[in-house]
PDB file of N, CA and C in Angstrom:
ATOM      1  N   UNK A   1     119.035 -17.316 -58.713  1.00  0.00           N
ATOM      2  CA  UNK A   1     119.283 -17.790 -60.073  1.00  0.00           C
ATOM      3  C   UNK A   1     120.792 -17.828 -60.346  1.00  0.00           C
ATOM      4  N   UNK A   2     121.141 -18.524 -60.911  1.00  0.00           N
ATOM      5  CA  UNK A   2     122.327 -18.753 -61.657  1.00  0.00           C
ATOM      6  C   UNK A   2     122.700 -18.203 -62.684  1.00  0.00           C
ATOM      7  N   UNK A   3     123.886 -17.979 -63.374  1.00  0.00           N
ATOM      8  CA  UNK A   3     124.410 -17.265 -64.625  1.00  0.00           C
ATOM      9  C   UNK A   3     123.727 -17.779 -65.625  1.00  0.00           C
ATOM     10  N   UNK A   4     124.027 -18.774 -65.697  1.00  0.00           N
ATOM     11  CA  UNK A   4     123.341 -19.633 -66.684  1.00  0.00           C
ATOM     12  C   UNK A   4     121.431 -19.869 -66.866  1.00  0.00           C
ATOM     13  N   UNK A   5     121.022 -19.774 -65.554  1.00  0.00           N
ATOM     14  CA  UNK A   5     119.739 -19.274 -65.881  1.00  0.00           C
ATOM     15  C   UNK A   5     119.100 -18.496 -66.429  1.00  0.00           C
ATOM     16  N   UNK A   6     119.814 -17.085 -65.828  1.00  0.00           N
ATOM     17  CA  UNK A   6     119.765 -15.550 -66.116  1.00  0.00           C
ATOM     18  C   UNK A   6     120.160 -15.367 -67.817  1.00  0.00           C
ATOM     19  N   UNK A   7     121.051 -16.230 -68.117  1.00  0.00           N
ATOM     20  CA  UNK A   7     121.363 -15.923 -69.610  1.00  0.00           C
ATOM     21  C   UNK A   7     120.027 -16.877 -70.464  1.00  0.00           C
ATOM     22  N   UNK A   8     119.597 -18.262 -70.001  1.00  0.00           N
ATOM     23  CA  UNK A   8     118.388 -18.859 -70.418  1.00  0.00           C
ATOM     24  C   UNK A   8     117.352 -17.542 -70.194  1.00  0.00           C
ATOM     25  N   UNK A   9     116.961 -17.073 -69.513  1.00  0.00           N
ATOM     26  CA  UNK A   9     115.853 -16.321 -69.210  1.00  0.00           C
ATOM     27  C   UNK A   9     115.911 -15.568 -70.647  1.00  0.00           C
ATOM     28  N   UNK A  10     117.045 -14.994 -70.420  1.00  0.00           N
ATOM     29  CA  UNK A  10     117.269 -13.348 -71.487  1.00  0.00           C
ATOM     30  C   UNK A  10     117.051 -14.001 -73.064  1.00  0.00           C
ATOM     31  N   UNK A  11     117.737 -15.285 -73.449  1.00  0.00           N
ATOM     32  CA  UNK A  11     117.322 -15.691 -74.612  1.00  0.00           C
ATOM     33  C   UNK A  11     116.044 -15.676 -74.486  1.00  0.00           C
ATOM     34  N   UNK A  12     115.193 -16.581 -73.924  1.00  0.00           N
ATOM     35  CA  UNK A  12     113.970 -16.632 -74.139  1.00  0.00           C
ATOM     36  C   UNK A  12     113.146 -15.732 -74.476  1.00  0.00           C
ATOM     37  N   UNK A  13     113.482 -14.383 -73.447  1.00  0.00           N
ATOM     38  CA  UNK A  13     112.740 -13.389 -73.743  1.00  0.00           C
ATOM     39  C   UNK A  13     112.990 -12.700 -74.908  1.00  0.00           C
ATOM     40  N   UNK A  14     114.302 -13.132 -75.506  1.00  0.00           N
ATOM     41  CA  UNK A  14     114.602 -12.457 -76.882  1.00  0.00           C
ATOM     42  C   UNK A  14     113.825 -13.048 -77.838  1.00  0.00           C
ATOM     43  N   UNK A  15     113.849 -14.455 -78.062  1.00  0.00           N
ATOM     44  CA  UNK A  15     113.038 -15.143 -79.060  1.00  0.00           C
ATOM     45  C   UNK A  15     111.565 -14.904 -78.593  1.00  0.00           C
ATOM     46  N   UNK A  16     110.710 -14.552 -77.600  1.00  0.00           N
ATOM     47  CA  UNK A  16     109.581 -14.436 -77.771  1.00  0.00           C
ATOM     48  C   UNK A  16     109.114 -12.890 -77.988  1.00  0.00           C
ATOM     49  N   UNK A  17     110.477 -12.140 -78.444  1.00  0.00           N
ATOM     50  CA  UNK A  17     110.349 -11.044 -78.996  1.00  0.00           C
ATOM     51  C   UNK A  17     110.550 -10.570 -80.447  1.00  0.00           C
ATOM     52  N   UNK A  18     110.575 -12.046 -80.971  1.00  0.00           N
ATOM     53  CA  UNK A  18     110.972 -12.272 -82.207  1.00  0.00           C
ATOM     54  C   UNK A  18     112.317 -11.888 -82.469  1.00  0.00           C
ATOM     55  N   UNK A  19     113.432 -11.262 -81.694  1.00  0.00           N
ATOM     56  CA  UNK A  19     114.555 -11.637 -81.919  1.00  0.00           C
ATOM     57  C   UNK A  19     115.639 -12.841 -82.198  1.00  0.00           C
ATOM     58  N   UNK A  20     116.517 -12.708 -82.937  1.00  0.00           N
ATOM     59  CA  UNK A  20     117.284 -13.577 -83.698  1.00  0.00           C
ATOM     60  C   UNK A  20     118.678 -14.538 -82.347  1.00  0.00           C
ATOM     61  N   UNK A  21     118.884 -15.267 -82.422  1.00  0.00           N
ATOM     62  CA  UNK A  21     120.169 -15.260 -81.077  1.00  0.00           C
ATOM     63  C   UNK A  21     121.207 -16.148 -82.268  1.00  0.00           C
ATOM     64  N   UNK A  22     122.410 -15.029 -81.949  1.00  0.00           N
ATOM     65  CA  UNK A  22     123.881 -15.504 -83.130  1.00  0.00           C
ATOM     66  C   UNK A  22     124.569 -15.871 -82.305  1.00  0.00           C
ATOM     67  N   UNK A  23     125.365 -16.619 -82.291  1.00  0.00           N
ATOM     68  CA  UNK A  23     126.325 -17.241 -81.022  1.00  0.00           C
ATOM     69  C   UNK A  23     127.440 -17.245 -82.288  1.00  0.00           C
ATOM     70  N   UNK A  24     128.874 -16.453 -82.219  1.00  0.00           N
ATOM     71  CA  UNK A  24     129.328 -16.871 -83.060  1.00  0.00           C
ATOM     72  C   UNK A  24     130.496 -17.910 -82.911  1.00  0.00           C
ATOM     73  N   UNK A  25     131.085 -18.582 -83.999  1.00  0.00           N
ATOM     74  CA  UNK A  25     132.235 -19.503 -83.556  1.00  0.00           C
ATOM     75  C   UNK A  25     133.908 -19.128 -83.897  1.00  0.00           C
ATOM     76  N   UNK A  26     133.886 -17.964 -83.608  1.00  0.00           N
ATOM     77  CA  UNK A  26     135.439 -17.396 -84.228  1.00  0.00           C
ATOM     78  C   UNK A  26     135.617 -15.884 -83.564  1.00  0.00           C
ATOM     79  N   UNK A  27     136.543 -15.785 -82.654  1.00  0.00           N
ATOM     80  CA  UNK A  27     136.350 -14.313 -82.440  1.00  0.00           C
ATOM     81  C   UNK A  27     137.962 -13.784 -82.941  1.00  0.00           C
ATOM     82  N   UNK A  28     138.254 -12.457 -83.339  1.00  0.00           N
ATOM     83  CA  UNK A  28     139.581 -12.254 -83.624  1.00  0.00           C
ATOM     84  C   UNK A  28     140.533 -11.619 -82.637  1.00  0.00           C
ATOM     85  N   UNK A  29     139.830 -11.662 -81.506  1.00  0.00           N
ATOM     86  CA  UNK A  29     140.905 -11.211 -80.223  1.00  0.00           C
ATOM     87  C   UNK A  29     140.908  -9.794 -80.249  1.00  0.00           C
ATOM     88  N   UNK A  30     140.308  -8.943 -80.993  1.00  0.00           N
ATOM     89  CA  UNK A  30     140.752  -7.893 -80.943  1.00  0.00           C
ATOM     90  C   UNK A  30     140.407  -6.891 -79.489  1.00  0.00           C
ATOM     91  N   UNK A  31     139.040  -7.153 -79.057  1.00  0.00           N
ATOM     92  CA  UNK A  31     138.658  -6.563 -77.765  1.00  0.00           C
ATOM     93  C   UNK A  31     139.546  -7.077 -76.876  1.00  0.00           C
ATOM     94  N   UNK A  32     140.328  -8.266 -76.481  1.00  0.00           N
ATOM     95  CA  UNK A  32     141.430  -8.626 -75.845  1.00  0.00           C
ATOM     96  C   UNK A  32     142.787  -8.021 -75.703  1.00  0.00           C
ATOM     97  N   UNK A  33     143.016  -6.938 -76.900  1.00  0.00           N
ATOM     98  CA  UNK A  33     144.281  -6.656 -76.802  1.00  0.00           C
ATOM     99  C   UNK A  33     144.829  -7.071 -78.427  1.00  0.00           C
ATOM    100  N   UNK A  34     144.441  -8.404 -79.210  1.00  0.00           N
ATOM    101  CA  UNK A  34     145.497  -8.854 -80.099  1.00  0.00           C
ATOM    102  C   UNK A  34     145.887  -7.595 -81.144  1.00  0.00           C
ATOM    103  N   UNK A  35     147.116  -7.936 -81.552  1.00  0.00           N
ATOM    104  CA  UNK A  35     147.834  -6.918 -82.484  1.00  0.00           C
ATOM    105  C   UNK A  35     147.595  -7.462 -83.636  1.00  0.00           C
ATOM    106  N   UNK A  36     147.369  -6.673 -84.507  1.00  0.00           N
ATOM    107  CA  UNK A  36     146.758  -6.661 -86.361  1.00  0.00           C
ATOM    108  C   UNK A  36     147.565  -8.220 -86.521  1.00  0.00           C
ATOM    109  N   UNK A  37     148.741  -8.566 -86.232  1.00  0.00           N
ATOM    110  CA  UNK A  37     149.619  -9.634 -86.659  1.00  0.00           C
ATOM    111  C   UNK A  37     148.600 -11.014 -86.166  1.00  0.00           C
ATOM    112  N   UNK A  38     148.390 -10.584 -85.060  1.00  0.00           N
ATOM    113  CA  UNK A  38     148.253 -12.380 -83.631  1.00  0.00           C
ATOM    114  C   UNK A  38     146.222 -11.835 -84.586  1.00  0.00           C
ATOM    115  N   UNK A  39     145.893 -11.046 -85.071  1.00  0.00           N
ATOM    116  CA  UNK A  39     144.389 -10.931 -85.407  1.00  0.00           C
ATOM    117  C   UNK A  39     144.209 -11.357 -86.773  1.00  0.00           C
ATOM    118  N   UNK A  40     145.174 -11.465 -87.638  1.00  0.00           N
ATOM    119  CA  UNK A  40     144.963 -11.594 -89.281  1.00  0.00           C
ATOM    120  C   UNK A  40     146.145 -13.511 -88.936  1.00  0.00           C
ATOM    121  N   UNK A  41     146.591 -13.618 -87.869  1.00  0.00           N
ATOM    122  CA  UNK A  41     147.123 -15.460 -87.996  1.00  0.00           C
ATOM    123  C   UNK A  41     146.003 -16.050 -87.250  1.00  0.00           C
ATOM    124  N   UNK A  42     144.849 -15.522 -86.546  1.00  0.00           N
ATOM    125  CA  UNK A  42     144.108 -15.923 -85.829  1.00  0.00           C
ATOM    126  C   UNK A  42     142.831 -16.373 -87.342  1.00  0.00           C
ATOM    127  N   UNK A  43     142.841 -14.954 -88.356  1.00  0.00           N
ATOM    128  CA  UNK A  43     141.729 -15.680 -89.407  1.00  0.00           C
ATOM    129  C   UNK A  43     142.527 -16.621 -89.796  1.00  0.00           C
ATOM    130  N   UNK A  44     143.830 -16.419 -90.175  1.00  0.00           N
ATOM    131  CA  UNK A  44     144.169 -17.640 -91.112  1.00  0.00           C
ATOM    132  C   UNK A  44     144.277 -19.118 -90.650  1.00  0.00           C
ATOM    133  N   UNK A  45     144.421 -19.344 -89.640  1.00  0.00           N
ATOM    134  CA  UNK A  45     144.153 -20.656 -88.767  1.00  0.00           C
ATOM    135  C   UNK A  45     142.849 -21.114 -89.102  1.00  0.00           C
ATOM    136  N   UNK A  46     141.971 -19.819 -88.852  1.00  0.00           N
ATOM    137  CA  UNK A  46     140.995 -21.028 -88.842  1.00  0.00           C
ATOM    138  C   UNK A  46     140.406 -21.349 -90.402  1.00  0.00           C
ATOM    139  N   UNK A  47     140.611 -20.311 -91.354  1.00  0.00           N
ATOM    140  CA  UNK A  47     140.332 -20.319 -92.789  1.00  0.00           C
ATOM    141  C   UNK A  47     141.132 -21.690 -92.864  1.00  0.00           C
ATOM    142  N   UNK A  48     142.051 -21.896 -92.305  1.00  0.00           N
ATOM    143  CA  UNK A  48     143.167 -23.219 -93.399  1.00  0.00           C
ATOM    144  C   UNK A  48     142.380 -24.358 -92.992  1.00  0.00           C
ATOM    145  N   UNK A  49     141.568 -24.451 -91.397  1.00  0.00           N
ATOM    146  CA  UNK A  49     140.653 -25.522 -91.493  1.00  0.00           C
ATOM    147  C   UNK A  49     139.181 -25.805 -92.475  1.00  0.00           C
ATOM    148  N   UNK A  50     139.067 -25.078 -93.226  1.00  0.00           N
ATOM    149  CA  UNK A  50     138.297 -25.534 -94.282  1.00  0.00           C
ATOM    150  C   UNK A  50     137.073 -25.558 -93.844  1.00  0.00           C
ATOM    151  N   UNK A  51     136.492 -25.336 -93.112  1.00  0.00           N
ATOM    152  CA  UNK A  51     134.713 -25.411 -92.416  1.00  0.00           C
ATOM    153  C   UNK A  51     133.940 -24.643 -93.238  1.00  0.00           C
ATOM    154  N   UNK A  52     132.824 -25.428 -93.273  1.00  0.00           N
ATOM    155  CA  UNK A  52     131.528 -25.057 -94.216  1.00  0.00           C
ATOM    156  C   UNK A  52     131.375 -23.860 -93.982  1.00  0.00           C
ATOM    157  N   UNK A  53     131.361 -22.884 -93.074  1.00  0.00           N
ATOM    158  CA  UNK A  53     130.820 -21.919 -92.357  1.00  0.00           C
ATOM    159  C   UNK A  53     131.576 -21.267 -91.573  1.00  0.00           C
ATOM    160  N   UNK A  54     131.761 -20.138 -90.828  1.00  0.00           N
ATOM    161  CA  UNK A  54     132.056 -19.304 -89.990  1.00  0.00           C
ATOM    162  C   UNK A  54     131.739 -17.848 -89.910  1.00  0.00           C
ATOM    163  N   UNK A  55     131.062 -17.601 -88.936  1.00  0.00           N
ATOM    164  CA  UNK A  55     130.502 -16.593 -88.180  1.00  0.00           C
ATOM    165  C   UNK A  55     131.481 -15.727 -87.326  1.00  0.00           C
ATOM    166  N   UNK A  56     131.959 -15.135 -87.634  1.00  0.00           N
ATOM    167  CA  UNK A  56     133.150 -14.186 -86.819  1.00  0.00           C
ATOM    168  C   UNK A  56     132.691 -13.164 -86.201  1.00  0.00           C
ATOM    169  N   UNK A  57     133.440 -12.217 -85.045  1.00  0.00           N
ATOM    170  CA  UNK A  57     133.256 -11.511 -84.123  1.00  0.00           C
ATOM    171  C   UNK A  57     134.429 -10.515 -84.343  1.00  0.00           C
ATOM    172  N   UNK A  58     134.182  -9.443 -85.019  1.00  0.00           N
ATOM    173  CA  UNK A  58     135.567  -8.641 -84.737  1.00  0.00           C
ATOM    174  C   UNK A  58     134.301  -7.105 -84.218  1.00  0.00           C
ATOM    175  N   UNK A  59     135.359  -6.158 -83.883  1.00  0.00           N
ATOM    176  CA  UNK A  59     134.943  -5.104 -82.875  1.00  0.00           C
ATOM    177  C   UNK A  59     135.948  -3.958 -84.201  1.00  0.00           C
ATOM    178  N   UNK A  60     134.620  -3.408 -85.014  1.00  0.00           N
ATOM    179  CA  UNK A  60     135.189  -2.391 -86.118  1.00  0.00           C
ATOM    180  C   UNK A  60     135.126  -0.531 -85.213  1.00  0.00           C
ATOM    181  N   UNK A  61     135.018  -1.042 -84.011  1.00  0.00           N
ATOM    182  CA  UNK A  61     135.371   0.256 -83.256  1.00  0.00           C
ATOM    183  C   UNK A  61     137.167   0.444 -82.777  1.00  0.00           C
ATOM    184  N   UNK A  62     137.255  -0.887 -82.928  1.00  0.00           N
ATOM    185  CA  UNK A  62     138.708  -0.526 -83.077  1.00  0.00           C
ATOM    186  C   UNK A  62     139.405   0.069 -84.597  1.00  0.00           C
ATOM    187  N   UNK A  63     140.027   1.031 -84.366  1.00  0.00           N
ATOM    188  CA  UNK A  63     140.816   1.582 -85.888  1.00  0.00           C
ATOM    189  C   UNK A  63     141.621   0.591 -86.566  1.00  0.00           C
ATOM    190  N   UNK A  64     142.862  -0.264 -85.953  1.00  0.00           N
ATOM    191  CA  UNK A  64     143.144  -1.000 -86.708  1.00  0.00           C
ATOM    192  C   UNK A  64     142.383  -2.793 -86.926  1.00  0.00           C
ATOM    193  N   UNK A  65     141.542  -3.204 -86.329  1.00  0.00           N
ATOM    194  CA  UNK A  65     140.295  -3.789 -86.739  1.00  0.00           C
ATOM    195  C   UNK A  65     139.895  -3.529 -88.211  1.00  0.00           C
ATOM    196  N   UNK A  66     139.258  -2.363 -87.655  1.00  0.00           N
ATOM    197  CA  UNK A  66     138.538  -1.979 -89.310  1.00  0.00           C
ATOM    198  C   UNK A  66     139.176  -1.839 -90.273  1.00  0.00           C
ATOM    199  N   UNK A  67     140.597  -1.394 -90.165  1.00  0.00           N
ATOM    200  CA  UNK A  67     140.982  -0.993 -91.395  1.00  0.00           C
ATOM    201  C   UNK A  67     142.296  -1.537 -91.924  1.00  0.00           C
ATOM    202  N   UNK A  68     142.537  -2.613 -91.234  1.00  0.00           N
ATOM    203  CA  UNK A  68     143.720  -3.158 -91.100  1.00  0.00           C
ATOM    204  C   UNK A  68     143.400  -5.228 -91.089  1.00  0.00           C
ATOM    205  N   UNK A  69     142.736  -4.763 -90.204  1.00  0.00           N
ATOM    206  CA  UNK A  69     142.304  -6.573 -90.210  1.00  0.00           C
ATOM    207  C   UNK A  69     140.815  -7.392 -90.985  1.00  0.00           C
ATOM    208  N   UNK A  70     139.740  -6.581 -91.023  1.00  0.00           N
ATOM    209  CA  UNK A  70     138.868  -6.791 -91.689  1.00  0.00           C
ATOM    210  C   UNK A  70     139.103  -6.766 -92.830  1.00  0.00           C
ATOM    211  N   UNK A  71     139.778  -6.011 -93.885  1.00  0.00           N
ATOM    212  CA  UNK A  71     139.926  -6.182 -95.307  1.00  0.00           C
ATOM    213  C   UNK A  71     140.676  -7.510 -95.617  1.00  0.00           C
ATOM    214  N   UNK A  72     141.575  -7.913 -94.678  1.00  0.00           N
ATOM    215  CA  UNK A  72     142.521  -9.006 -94.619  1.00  0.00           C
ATOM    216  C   UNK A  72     141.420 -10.299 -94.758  1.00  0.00           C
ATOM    217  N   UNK A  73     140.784 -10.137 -93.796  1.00  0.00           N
ATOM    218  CA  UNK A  73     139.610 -11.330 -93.539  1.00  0.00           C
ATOM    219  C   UNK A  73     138.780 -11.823 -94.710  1.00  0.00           C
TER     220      UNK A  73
END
C-alpha cells in the first residue's frame, strides 16, 4: 500500500466510526519553530485575504502559542 492509501483506509475507517475528518486550511507554524512575530504576521496575511471561513491549526501546548499568539488571533 501506499501513503496515500493507508491515509484513504484510516479516513474511512474513521467515518464508518462515525467520526468527523477536519482538514484544516491555515496552520500558524508554531510546531515548526515560528516565533510569536513570523505566528501573529502569518494570521494577519491570511485575515487581510478576506475568506468566508478559516479553520486554523495552532498547538496551545506551546506557552507562547497559547498565551501570546492565540489571543492575537
Amino acid at each position: 500500500m501506499t501513503k496515500t492509501d493507508t491515509a484513504l483506509t484510516k479516513i474511512l475507517v474513521a467515518a464508518a466510526d462515525g467520526q468527523a475528518i477536519v482538514v484544516w486550511d491555515f496552520d500558524s507554524g508554531d510546531s515548526v519553530g515560528y516565533t510569536v512575530k513570523q505566528s501573529k504576521d502569518a494570521y494577519k496575511n491570511i485575515a487581510n485575504q478576506i475568506l468566508k471561513t478559516i479553520l486554523t491549526l495552532s498547538h496551545e501546548t506551546n506557552e507562547t502559542s497559547a498565551l501570546q499568539v492565540l489571543p492575537y488571533a
